[in-house]
N, C-alpha and C. Protein backbone atom coordinates (compact mmCIF):
# COMPACT_ATOMS: atom_id res chain seq x y z
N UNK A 1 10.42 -52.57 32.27
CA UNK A 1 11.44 -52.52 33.29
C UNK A 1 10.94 -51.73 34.50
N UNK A 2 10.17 -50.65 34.01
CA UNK A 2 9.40 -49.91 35.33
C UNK A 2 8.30 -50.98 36.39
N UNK A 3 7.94 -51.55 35.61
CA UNK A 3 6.92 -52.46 36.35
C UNK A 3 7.38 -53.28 37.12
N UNK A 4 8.92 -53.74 37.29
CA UNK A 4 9.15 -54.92 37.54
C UNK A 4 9.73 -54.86 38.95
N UNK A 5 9.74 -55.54 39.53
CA UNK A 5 10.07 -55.67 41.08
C UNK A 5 11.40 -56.41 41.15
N UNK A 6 12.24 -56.40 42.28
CA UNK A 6 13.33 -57.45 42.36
C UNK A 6 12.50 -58.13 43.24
N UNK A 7 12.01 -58.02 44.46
CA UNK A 7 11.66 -58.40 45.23
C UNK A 7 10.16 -59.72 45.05
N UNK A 8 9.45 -58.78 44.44
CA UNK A 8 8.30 -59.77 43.56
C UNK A 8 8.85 -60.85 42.46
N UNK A 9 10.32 -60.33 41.47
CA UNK A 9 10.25 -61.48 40.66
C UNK A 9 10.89 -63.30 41.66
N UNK A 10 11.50 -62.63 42.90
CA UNK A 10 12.28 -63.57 43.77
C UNK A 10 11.53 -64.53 44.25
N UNK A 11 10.17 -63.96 44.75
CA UNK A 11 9.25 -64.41 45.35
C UNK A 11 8.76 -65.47 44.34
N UNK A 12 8.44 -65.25 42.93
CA UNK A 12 7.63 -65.83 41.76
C UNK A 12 8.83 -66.82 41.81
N UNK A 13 10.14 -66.76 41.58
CA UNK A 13 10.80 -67.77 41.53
C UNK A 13 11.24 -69.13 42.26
N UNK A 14 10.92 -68.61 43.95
CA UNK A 14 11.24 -69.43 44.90
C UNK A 14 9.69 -70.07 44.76
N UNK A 15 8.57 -69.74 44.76
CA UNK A 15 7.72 -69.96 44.45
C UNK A 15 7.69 -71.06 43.40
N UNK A 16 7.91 -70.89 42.38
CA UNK A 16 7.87 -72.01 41.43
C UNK A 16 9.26 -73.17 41.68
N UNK A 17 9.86 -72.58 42.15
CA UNK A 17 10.77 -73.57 43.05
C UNK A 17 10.13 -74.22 43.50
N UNK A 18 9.40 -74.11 44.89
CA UNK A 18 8.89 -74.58 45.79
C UNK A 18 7.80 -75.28 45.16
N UNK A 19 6.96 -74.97 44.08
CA UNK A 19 6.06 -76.12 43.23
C UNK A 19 6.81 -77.07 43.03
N UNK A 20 8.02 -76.98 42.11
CA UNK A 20 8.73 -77.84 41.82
C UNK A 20 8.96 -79.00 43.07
N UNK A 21 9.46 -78.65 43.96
CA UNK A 21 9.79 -79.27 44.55
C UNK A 21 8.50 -80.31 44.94
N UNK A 22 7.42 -79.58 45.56
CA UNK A 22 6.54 -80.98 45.70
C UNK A 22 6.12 -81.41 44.98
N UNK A 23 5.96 -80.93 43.44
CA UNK A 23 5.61 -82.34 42.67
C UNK A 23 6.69 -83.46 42.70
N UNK A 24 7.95 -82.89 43.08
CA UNK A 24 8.60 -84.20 42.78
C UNK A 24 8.63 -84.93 44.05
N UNK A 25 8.19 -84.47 44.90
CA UNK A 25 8.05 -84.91 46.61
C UNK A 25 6.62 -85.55 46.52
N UNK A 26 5.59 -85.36 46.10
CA UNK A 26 4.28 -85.57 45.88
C UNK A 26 3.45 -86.09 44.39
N UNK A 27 4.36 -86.79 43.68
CA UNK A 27 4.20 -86.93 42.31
C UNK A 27 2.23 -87.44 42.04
N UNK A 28 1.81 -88.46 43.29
CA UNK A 28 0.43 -88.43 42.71
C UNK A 28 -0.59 -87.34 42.87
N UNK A 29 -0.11 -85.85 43.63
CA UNK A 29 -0.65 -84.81 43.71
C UNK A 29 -0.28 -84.01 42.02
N UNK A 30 0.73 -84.19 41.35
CA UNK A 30 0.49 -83.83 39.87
C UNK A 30 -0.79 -84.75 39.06
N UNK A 31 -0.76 -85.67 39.37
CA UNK A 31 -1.45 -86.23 38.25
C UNK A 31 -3.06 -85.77 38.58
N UNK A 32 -3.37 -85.52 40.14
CA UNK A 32 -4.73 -85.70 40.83
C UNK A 32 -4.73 -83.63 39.78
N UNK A 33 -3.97 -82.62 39.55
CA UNK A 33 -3.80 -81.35 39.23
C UNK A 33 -4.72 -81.37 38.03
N UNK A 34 -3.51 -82.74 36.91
CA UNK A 34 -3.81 -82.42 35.73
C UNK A 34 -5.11 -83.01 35.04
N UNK A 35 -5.20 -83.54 36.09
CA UNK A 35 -6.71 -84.18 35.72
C UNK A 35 -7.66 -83.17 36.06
N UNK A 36 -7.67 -82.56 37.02
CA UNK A 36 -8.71 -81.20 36.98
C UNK A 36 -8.17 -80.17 36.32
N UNK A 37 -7.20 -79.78 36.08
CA UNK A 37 -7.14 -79.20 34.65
C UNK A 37 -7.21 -79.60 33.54
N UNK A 38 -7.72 -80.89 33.30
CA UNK A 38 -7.66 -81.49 32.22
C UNK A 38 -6.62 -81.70 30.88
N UNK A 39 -5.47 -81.74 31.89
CA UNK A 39 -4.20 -82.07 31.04
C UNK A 39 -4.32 -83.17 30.86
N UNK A 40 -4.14 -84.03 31.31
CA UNK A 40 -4.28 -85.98 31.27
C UNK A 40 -3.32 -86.57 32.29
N UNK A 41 -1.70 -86.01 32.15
CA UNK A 41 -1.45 -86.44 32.46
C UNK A 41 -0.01 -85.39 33.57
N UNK A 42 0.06 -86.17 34.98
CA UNK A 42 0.93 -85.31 35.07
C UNK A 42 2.15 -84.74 34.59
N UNK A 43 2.70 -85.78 34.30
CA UNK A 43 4.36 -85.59 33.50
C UNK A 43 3.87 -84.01 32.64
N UNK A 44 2.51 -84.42 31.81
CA UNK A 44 2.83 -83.19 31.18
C UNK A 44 2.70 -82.07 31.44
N UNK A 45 2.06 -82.14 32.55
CA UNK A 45 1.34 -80.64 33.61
C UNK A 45 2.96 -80.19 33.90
N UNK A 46 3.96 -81.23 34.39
CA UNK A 46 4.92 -80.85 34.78
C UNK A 46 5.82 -79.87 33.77
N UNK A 47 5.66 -80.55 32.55
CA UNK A 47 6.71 -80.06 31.25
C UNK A 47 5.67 -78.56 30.81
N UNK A 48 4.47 -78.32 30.75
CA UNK A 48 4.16 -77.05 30.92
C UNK A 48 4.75 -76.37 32.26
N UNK A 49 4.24 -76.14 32.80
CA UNK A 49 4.71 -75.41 34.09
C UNK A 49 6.23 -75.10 34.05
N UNK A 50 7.13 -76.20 33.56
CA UNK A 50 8.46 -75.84 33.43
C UNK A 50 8.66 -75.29 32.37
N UNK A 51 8.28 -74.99 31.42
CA UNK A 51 8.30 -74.23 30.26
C UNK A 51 7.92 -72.59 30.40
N UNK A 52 6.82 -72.23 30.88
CA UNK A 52 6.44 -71.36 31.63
C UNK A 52 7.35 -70.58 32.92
N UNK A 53 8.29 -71.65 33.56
CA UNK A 53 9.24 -71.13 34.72
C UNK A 53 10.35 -70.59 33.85
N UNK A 54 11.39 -71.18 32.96
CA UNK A 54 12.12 -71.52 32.05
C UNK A 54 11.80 -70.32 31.20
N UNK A 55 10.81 -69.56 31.00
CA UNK A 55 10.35 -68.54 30.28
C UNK A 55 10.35 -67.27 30.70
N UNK A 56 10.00 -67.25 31.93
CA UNK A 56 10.12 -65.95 32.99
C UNK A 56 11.74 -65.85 33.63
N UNK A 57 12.32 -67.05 33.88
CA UNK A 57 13.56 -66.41 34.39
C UNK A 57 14.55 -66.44 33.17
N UNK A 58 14.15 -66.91 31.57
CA UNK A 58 14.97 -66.01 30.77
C UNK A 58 14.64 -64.77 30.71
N UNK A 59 13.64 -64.03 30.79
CA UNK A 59 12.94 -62.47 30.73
C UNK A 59 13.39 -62.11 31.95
N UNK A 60 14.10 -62.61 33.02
CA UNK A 60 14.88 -62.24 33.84
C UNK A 60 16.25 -61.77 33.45
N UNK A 61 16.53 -62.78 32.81
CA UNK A 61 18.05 -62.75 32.82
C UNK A 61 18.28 -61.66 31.63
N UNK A 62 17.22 -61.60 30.57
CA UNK A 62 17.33 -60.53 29.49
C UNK A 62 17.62 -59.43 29.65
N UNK A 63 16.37 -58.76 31.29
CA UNK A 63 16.38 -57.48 32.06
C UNK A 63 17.29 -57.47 32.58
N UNK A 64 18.38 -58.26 33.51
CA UNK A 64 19.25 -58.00 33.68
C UNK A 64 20.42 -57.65 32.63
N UNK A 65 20.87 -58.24 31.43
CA UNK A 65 21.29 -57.85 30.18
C UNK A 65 21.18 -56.69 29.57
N UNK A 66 20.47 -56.12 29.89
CA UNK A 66 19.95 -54.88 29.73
C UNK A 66 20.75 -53.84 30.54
N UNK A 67 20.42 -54.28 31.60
CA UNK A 67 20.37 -53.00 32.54
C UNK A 67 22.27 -53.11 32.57
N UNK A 68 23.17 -53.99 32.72
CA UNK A 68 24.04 -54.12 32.41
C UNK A 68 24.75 -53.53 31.19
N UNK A 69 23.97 -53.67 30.24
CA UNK A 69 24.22 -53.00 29.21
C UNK A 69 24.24 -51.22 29.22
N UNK A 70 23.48 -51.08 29.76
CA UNK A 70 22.81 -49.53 29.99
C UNK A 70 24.16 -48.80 31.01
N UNK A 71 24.57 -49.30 32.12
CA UNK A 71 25.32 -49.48 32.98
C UNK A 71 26.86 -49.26 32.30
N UNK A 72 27.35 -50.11 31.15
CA UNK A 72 28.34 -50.22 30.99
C UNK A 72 28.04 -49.39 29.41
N UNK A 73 27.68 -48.44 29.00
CA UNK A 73 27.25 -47.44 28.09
C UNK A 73 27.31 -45.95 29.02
N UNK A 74 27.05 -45.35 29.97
CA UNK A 74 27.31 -44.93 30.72
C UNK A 74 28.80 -44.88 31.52
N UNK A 75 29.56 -45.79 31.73
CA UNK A 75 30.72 -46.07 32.08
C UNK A 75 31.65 -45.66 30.92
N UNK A 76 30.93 -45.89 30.06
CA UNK A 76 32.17 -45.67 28.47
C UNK A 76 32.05 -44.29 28.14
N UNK A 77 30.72 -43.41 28.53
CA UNK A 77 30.95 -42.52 28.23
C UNK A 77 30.85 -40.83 29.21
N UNK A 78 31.24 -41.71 30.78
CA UNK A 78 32.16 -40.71 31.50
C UNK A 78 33.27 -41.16 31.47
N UNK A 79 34.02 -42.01 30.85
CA UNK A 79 35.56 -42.13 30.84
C UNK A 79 36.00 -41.68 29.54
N UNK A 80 34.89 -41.36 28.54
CA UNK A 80 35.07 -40.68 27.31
C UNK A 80 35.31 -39.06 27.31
N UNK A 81 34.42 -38.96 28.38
CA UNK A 81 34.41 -37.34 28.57
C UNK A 81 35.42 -36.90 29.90
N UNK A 82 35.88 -37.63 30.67
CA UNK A 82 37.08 -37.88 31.55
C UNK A 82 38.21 -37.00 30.51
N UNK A 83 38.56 -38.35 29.75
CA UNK A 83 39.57 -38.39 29.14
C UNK A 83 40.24 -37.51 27.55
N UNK A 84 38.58 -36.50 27.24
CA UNK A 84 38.68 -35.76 26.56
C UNK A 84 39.74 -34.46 26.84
């Protein structure tokens, strides 16, 4: 959680957005990818990469879960000691 940026993970996201978007704007630029990466084929270059996106913004949403959590543990227990 120390390591992590808001600002950097936004960037990584619009970012893979913005991949997204031209493969599907540019579909024979996937296939020309996965062939030099030696995937075979694009579709599947695509279904990695989205697996990989799909992976980082759940470890997003976790850290946020967290910190929410942390947040509302704190809240319970100045209204504990409030109300003592």
């Amino acid at each position: 959680r120390r390591l992590r940026s808001k600002l950097r993970d936004r960037m990584i996201v619009v970012g893979l957005a913005l991949t997204g978007a031209t493969f599907v704007l540019f579909p024979e630029a996937t296939t020309a990818l996965a062939d030099w990466t030696g995937v075979g084929r694009g579709v599947d270059l695509i279904f990695y990469l989205s697996f990989v996106m799909l992976a980082f913004v759940q470890l997003l949403v976790y850290s946020k879960l967290r910190q929410m959590e942390a947040r509302i543990t704190d809240l319970a227990r100045a209204t504990a000691l409030q109300q003592a």
